[in-house]
C-alpha atoms as a PDB file:
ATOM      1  CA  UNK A   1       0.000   0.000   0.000  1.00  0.00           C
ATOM      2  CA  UNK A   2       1.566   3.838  -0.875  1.00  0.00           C
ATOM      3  CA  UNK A   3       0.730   6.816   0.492  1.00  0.00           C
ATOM      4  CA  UNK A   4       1.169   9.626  -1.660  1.00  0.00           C
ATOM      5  CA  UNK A   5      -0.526  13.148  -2.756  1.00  0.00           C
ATOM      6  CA  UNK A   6      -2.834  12.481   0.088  1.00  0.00           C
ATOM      7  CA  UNK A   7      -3.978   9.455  -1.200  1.00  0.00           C
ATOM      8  CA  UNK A   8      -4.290   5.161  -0.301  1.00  0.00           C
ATOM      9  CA  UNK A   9      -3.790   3.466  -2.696  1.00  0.00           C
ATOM     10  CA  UNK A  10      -3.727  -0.478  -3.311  1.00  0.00           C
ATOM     11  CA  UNK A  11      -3.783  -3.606  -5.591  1.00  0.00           C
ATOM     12  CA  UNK A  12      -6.995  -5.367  -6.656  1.00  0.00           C
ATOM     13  CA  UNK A  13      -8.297  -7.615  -8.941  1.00  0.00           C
ATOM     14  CA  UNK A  14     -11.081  -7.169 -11.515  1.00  0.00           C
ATOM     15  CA  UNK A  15     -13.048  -9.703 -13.316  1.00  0.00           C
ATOM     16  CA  UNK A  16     -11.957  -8.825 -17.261  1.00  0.00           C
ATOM     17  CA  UNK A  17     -13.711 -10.431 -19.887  1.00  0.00           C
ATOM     18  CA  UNK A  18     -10.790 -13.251 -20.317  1.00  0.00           C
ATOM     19  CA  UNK A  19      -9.680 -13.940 -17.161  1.00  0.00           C
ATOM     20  CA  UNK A  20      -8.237 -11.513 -13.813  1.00  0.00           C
ATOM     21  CA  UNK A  21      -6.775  -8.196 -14.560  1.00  0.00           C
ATOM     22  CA  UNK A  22      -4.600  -6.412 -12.265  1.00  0.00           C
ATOM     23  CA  UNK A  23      -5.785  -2.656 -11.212  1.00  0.00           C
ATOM     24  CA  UNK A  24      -4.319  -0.081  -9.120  1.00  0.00           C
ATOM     25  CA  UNK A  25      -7.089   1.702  -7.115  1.00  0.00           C
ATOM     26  CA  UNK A  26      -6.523   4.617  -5.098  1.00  0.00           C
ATOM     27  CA  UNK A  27      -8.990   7.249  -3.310  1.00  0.00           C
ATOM     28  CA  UNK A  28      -8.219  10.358  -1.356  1.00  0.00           C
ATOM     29  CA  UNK A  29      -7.290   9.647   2.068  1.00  0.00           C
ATOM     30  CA  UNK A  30      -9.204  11.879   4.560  1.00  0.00           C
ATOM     31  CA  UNK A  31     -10.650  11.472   8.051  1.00  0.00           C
ATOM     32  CA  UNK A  32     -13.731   9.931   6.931  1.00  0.00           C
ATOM     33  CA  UNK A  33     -13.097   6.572   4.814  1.00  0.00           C
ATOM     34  CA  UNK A  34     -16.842   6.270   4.005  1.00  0.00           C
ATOM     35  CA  UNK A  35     -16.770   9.725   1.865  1.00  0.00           C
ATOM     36  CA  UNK A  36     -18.199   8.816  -1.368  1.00  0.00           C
ATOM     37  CA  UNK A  37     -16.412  10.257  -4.577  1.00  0.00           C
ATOM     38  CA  UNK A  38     -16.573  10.480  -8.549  1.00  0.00           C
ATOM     39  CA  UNK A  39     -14.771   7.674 -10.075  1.00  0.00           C
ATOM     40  CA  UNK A  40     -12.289   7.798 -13.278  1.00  0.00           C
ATOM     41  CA  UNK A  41     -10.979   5.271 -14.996  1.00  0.00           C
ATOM     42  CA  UNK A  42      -7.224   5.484 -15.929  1.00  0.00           C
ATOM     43  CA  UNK A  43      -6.380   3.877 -19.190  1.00  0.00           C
ATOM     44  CA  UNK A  44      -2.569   2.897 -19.274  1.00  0.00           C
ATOM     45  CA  UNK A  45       0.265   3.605 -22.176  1.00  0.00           C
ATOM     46  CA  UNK A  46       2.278   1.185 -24.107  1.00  0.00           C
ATOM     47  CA  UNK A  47       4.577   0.770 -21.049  1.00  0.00           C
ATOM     48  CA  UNK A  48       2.203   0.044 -18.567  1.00  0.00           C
ATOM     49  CA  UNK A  49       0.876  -0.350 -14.962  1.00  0.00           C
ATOM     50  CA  UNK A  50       4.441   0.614 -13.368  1.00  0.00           C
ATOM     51  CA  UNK A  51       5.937   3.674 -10.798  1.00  0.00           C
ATOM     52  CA  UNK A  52       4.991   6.229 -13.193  1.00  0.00           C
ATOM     53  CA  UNK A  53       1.196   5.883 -13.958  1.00  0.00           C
ATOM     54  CA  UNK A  54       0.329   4.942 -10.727  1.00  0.00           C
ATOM     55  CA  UNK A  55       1.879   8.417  -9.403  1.00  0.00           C
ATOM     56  CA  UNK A  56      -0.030  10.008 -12.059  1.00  0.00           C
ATOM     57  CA  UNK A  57      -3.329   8.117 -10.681  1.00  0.00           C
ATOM     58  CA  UNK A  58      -2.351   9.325  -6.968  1.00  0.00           C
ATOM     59  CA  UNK A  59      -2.395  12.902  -8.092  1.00  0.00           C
ATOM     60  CA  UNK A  60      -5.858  12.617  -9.907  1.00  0.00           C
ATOM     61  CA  UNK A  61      -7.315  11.200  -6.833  1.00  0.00           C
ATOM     62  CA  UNK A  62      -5.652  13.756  -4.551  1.00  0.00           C
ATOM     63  CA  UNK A  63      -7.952  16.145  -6.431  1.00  0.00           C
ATOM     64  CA  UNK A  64     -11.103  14.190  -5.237  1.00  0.00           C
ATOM     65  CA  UNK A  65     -12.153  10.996  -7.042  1.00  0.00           C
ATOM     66  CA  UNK A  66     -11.581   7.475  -6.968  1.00  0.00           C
ATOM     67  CA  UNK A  67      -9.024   6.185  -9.655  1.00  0.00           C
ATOM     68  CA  UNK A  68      -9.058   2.761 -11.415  1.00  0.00           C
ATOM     69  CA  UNK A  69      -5.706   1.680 -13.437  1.00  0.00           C
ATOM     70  CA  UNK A  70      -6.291  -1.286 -14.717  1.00  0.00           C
ATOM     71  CA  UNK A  71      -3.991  -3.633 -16.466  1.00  0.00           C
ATOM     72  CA  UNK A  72      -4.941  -3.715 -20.208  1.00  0.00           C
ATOM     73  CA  UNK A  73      -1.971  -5.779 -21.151  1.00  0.00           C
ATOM     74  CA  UNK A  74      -3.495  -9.063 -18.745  1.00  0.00           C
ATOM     75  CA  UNK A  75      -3.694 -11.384 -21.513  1.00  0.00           C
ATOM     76  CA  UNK A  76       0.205 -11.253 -21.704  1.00  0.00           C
ATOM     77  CA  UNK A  77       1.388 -10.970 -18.263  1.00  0.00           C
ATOM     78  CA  UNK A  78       1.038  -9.335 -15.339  1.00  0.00           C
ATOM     79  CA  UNK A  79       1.834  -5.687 -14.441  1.00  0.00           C
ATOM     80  CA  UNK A  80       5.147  -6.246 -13.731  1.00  0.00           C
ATOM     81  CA  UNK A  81       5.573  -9.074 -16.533  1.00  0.00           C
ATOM     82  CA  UNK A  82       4.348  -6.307 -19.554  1.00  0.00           C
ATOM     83  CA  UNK A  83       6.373  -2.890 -18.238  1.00  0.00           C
ATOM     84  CA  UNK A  84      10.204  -2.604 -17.800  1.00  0.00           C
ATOM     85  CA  UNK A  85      12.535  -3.161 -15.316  1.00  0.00           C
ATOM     86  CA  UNK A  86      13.957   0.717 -15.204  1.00  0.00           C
ATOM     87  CA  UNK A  87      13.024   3.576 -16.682  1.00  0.00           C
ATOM     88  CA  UNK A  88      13.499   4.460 -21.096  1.00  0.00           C
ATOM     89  CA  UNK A  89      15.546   7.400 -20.373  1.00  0.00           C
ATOM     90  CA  UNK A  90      18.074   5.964 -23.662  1.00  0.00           C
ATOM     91  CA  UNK A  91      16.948   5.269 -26.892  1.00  0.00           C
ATOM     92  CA  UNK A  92      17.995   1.864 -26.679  1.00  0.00           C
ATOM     93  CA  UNK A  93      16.094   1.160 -23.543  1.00  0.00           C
ATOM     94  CA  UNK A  94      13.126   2.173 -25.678  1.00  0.00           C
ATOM     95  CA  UNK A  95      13.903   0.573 -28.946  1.00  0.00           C
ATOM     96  CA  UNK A  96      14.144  -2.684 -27.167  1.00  0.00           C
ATOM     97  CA  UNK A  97      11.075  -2.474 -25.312  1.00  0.00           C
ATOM     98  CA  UNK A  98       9.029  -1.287 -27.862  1.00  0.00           C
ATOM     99  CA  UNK A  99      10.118  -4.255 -29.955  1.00  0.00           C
ATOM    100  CA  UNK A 100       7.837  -6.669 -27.462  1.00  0.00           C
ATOM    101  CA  UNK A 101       5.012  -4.016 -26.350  1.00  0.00           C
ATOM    102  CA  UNK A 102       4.064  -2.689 -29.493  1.00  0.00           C
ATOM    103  CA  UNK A 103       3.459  -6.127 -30.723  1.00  0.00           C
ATOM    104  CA  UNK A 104       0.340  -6.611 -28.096  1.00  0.00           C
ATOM    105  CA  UNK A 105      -0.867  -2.604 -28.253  1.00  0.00           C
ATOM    106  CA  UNK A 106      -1.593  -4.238 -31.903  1.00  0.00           C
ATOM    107  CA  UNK A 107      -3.209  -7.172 -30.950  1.00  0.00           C
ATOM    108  CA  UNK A 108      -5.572  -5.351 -28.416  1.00  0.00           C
ATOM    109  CA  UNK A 109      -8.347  -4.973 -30.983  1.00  0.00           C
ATOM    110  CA  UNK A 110     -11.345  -3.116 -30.511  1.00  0.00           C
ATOM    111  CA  UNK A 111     -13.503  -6.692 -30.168  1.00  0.00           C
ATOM    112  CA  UNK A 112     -10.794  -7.369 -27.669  1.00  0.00           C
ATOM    113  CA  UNK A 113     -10.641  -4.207 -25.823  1.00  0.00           C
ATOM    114  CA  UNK A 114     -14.731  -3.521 -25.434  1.00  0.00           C
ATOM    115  CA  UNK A 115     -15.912  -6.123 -23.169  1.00  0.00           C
ATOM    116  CA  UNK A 116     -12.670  -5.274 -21.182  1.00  0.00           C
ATOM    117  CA  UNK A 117     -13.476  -1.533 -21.003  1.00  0.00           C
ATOM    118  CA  UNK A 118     -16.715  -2.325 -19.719  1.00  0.00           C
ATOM    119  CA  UNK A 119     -16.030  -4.874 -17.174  1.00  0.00           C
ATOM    120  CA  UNK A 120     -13.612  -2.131 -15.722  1.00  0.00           C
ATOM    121  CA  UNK A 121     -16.429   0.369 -15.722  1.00  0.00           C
ATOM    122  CA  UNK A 122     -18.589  -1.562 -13.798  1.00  0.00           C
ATOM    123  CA  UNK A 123     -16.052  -2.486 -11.631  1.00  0.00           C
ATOM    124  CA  UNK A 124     -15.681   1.194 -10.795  1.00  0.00           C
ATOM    125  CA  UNK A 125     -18.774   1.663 -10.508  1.00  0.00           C
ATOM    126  CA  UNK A 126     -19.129  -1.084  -8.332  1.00  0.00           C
ATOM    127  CA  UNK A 127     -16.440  -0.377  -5.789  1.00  0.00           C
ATOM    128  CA  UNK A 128     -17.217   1.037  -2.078  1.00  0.00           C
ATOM    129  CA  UNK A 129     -16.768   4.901  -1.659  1.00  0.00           C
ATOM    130  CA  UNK A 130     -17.606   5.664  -5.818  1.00  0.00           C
ATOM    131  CA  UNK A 131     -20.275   7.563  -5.858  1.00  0.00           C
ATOM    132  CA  UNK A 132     -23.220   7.102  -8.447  1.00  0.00           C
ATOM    133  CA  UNK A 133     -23.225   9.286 -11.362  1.00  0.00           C
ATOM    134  CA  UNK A 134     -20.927   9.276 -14.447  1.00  0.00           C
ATOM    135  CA  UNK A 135     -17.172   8.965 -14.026  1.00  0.00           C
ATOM    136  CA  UNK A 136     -14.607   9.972 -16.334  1.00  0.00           C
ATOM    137  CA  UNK A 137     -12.018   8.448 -18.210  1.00  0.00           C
ATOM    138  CA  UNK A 138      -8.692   9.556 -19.141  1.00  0.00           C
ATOM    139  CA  UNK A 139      -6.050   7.507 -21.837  1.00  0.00           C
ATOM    140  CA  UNK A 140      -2.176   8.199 -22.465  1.00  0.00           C
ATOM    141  CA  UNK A 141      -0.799   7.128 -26.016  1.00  0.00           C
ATOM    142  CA  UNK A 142      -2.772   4.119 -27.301  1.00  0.00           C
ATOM    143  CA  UNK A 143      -5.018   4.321 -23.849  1.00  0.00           C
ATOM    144  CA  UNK A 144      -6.163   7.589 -25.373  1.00  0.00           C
ATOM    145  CA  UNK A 145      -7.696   5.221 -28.209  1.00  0.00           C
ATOM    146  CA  UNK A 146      -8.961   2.861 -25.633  1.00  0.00           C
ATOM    147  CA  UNK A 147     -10.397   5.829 -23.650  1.00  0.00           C
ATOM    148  CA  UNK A 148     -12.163   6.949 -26.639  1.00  0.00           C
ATOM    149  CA  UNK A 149     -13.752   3.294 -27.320  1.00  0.00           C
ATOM    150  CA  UNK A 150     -14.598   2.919 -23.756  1.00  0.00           C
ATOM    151  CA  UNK A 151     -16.546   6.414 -23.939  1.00  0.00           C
ATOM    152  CA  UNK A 152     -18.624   5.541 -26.992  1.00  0.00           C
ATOM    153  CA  UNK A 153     -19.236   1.974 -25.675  1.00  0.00           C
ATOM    154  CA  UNK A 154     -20.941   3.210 -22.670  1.00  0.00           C
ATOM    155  CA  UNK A 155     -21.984   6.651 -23.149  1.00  0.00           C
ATOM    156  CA  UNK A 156     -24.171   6.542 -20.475  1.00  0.00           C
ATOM    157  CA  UNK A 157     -21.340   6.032 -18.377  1.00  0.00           C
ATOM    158  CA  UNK A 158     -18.699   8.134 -19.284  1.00  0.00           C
ATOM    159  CA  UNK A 159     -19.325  12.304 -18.717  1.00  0.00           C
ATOM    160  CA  UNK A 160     -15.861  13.409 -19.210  1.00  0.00           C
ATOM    161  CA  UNK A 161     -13.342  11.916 -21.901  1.00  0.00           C
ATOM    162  CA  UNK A 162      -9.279  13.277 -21.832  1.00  0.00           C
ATOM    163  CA  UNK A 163      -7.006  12.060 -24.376  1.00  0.00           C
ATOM    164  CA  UNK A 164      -2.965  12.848 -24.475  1.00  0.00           C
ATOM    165  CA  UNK A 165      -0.304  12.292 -27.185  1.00  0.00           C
ATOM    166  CA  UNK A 166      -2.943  10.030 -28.486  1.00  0.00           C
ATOM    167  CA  UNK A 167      -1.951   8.615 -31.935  1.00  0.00           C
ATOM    168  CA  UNK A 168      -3.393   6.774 -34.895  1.00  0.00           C
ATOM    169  CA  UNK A 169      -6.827   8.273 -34.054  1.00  0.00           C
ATOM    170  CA  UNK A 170      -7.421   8.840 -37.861  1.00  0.00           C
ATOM    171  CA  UNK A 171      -7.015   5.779 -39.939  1.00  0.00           C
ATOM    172  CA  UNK A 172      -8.236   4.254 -43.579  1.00  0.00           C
ATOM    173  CA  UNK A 173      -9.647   1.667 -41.907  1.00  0.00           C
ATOM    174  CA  UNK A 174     -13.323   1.244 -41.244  1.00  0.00           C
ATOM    175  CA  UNK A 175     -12.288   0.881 -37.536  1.00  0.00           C
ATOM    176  CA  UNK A 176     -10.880   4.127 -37.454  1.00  0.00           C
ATOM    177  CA  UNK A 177     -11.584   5.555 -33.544  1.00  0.00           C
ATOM    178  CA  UNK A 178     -12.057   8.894 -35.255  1.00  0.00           C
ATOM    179  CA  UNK A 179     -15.401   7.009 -36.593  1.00  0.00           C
ATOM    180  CA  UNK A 180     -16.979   6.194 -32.883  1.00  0.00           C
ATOM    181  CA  UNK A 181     -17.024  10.256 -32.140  1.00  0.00           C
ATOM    182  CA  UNK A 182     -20.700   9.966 -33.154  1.00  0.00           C
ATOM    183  CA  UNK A 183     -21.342   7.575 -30.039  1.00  0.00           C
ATOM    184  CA  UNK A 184     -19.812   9.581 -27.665  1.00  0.00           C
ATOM    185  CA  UNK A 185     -21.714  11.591 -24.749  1.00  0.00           C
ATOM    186  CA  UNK A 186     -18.745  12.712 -23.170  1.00  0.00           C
ATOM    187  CA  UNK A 187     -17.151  16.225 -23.024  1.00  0.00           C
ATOM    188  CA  UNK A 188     -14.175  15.862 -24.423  1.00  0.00           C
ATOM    189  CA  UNK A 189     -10.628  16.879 -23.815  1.00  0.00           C
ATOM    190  CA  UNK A 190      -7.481  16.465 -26.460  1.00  0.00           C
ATOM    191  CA  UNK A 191      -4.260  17.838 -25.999  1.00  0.00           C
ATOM    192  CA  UNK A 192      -1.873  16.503 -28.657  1.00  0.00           C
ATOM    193  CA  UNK A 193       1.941  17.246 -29.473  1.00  0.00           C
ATOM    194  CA  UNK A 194       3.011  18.901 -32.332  1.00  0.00           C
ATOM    195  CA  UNK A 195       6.056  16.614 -32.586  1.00  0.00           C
ATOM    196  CA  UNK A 196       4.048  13.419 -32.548  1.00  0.00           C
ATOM    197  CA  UNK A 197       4.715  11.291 -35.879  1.00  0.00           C
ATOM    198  CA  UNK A 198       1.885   8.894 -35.197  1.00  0.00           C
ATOM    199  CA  UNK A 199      -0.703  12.013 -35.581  1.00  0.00           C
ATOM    200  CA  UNK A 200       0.691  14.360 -38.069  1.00  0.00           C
ATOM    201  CA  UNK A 201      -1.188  18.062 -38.782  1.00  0.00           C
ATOM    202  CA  UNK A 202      -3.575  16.563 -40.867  1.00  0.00           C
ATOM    203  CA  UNK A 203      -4.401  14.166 -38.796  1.00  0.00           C
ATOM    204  CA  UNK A 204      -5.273  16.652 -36.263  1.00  0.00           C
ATOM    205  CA  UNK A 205      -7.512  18.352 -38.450  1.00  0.00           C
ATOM    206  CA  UNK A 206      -9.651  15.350 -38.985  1.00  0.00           C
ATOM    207  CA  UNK A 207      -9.795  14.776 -36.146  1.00  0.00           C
ATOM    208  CA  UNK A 208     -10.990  18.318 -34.996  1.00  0.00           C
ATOM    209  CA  UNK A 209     -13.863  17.869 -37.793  1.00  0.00           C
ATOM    210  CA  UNK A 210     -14.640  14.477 -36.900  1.00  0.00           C
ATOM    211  CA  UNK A 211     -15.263  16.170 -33.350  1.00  0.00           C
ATOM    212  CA  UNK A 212     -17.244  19.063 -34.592  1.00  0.00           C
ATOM    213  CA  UNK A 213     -19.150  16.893 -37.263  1.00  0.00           C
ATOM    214  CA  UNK A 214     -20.322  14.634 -34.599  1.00  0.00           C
ATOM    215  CA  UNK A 215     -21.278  18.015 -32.042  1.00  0.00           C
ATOM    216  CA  UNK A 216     -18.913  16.754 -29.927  1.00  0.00           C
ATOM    217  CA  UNK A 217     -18.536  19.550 -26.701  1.00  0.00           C
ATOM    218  CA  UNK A 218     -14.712  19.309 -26.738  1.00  0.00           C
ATOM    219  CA  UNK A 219     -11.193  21.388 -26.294  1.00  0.00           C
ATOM    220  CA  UNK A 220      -8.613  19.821 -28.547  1.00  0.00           C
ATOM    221  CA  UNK A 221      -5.147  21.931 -28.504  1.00  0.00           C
ATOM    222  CA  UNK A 222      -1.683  21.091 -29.812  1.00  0.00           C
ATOM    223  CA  UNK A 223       0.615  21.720 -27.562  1.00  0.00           C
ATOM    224  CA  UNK A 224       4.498  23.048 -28.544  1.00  0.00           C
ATOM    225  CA  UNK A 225       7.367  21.494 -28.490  1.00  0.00           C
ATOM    226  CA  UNK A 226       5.500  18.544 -27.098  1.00  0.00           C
ATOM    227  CA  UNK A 227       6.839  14.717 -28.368  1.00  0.00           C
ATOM    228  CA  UNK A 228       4.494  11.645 -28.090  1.00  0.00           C
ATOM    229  CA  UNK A 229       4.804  10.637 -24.573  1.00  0.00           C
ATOM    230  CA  UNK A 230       5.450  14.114 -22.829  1.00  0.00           C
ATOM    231  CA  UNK A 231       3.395  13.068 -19.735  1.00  0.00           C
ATOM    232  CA  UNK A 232       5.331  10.028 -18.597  1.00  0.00           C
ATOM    233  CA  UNK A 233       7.949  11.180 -16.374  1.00  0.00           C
ATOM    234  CA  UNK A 234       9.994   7.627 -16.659  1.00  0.00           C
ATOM    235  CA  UNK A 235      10.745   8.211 -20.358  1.00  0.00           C
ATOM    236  CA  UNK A 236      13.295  10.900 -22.706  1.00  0.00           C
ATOM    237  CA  UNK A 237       9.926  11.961 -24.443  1.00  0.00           C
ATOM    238  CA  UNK A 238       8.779  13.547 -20.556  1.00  0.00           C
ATOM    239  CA  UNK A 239       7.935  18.022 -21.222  1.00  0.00           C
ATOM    240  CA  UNK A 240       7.196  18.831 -17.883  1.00  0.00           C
ATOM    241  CA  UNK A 241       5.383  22.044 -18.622  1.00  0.00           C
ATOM    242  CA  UNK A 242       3.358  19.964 -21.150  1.00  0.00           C
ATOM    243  CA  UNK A 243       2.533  17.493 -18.806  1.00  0.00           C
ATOM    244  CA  UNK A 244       1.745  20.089 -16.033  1.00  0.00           C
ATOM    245  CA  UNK A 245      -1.036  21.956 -18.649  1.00  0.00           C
ATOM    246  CA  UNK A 246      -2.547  18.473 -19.290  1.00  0.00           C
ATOM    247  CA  UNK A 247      -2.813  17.992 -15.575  1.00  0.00           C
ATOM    248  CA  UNK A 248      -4.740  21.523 -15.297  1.00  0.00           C
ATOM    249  CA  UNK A 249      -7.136  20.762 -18.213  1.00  0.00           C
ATOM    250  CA  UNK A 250      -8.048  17.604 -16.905  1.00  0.00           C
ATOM    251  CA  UNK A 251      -8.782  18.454 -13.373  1.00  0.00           C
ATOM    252  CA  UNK A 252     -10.734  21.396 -14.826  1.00  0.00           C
ATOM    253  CA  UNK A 253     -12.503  18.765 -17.119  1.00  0.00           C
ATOM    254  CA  UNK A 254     -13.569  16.606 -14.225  1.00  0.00           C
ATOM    255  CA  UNK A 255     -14.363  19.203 -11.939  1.00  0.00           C
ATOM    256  CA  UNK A 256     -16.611  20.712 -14.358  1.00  0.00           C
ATOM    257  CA  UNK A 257     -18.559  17.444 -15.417  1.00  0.00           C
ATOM    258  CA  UNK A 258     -18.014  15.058 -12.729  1.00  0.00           C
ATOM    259  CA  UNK A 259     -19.514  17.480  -9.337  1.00  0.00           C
END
């Protein structure tokens, strides 16, 4: 158990749709344990459940909600099994584990991914101290495209929608997550880098129409200097001042939709 940002935080397992998945779940920690509060679900990068995004999930909670990180990878390991040992601060570090996680980002299809997304929902939902009401959801690189899925799966659900350094959101394919914008509820938040090569300038502009075509309520910026990957503190691609603004949208987001 860690104590951090004013927050407990601990292990758990939830049902997923084939077999256990690992979660992180941490609330605020206060005086009163029975305090019920908005839940969001935390949608992991590439690298996975590890240090870094369960600091990131401590510092959402601090700001008043109960945060669920769950394992996406579980199919090929556990937590520890699917992230590295140390840190990519070296572009070898990356290049090598990239060459065995990108592999299974790939093979987490949408058919895969759905019934996943919503068994983690309800286990939010379902957990003591979550209040009832919509939660929100927030992804990081490919969770971004899993955080959009999950919002347009269950739109019912899901009030508030932030997506960062999220790439391959417009695609040829017929699967393209630009597509499910029409199924989404959710207020939506995108803040994307201008150095990201897997969502190029025209990219961004599709998706900005895609959001507008589908009368999306949404803030979608670029942000400067920004590479894919500028939240993750653990990695060369960290911007700290980036990361800091996405922090500030998103607890603006929530605060707005989920109180």
């Amino acid at each position: 158990m860690s104590i951090t940002h004013d927050t407990v935080g601990k292990y758990i397992t939830v049902a997923a749709a084939d077999g256990d998945a690992e979660a992180y779940l941490v609330r605020p920690a206060g005086e009163n344990p029975e305090s019920d509060y908005p839940g969001v679900l935390f949608i992991i990068d590439a690298i996975g459940l590890r240090p870094q995004t369960r600091r990131m999930a401590d510092r959402i909670a601090s700001w008043g909600y109960v945060v669920l990180v769950p394992n996406v990878f579980y199919r090929w390991g556990t937590a520890e099994e699917t992230s590295p040992e140390d840190e990519l601060l070296d572009a070898d570090a990356r290049k090598e584990f990239f060459s065995v996680a990108m592999p299974r980002v790939h093979a987490l299809t949408d058919d895969l991914a759905e019934p996943d997304l919503s068994a983690y929902i309800d286990a939010l939902n379902a957990t003591p101290g979550v209040s009832k009401g919509p939660i929100g959801v927030t992804g990081y690189c490919a969770g971004g495209r899993l955080a959009l899925l999950a919002a347009a799966t269950r739109p019912d659900d899901v009030a508030a929608l932030g997506m960062f350094h999220t790439g391959g959101l417009v695609t040829q394919s017929s699967g393209s997550p630009h597509l499910r914008l029409a199924d989404v509820d959710a207020q939506v938040l995108a803040v994307h880098a201008d150095r990201d090569r897997s969502l190029p300038s025209e990219a961004i502009a599709q998706f900005e129409h895609a959001l507008i075509t589908a009368g999306v309520t949404h803030s979608a910026t670029v942000y400067p200097g920004a590479e894919h990957g500028y939240t993750m503190a653990d990695t060369a691609s960290y911007n700290h001042d980036a990361s800091e603004y996405h922090f500030a949208e998103l607890r603006k987001l929530f605060a707005h939709t989920l109180h």
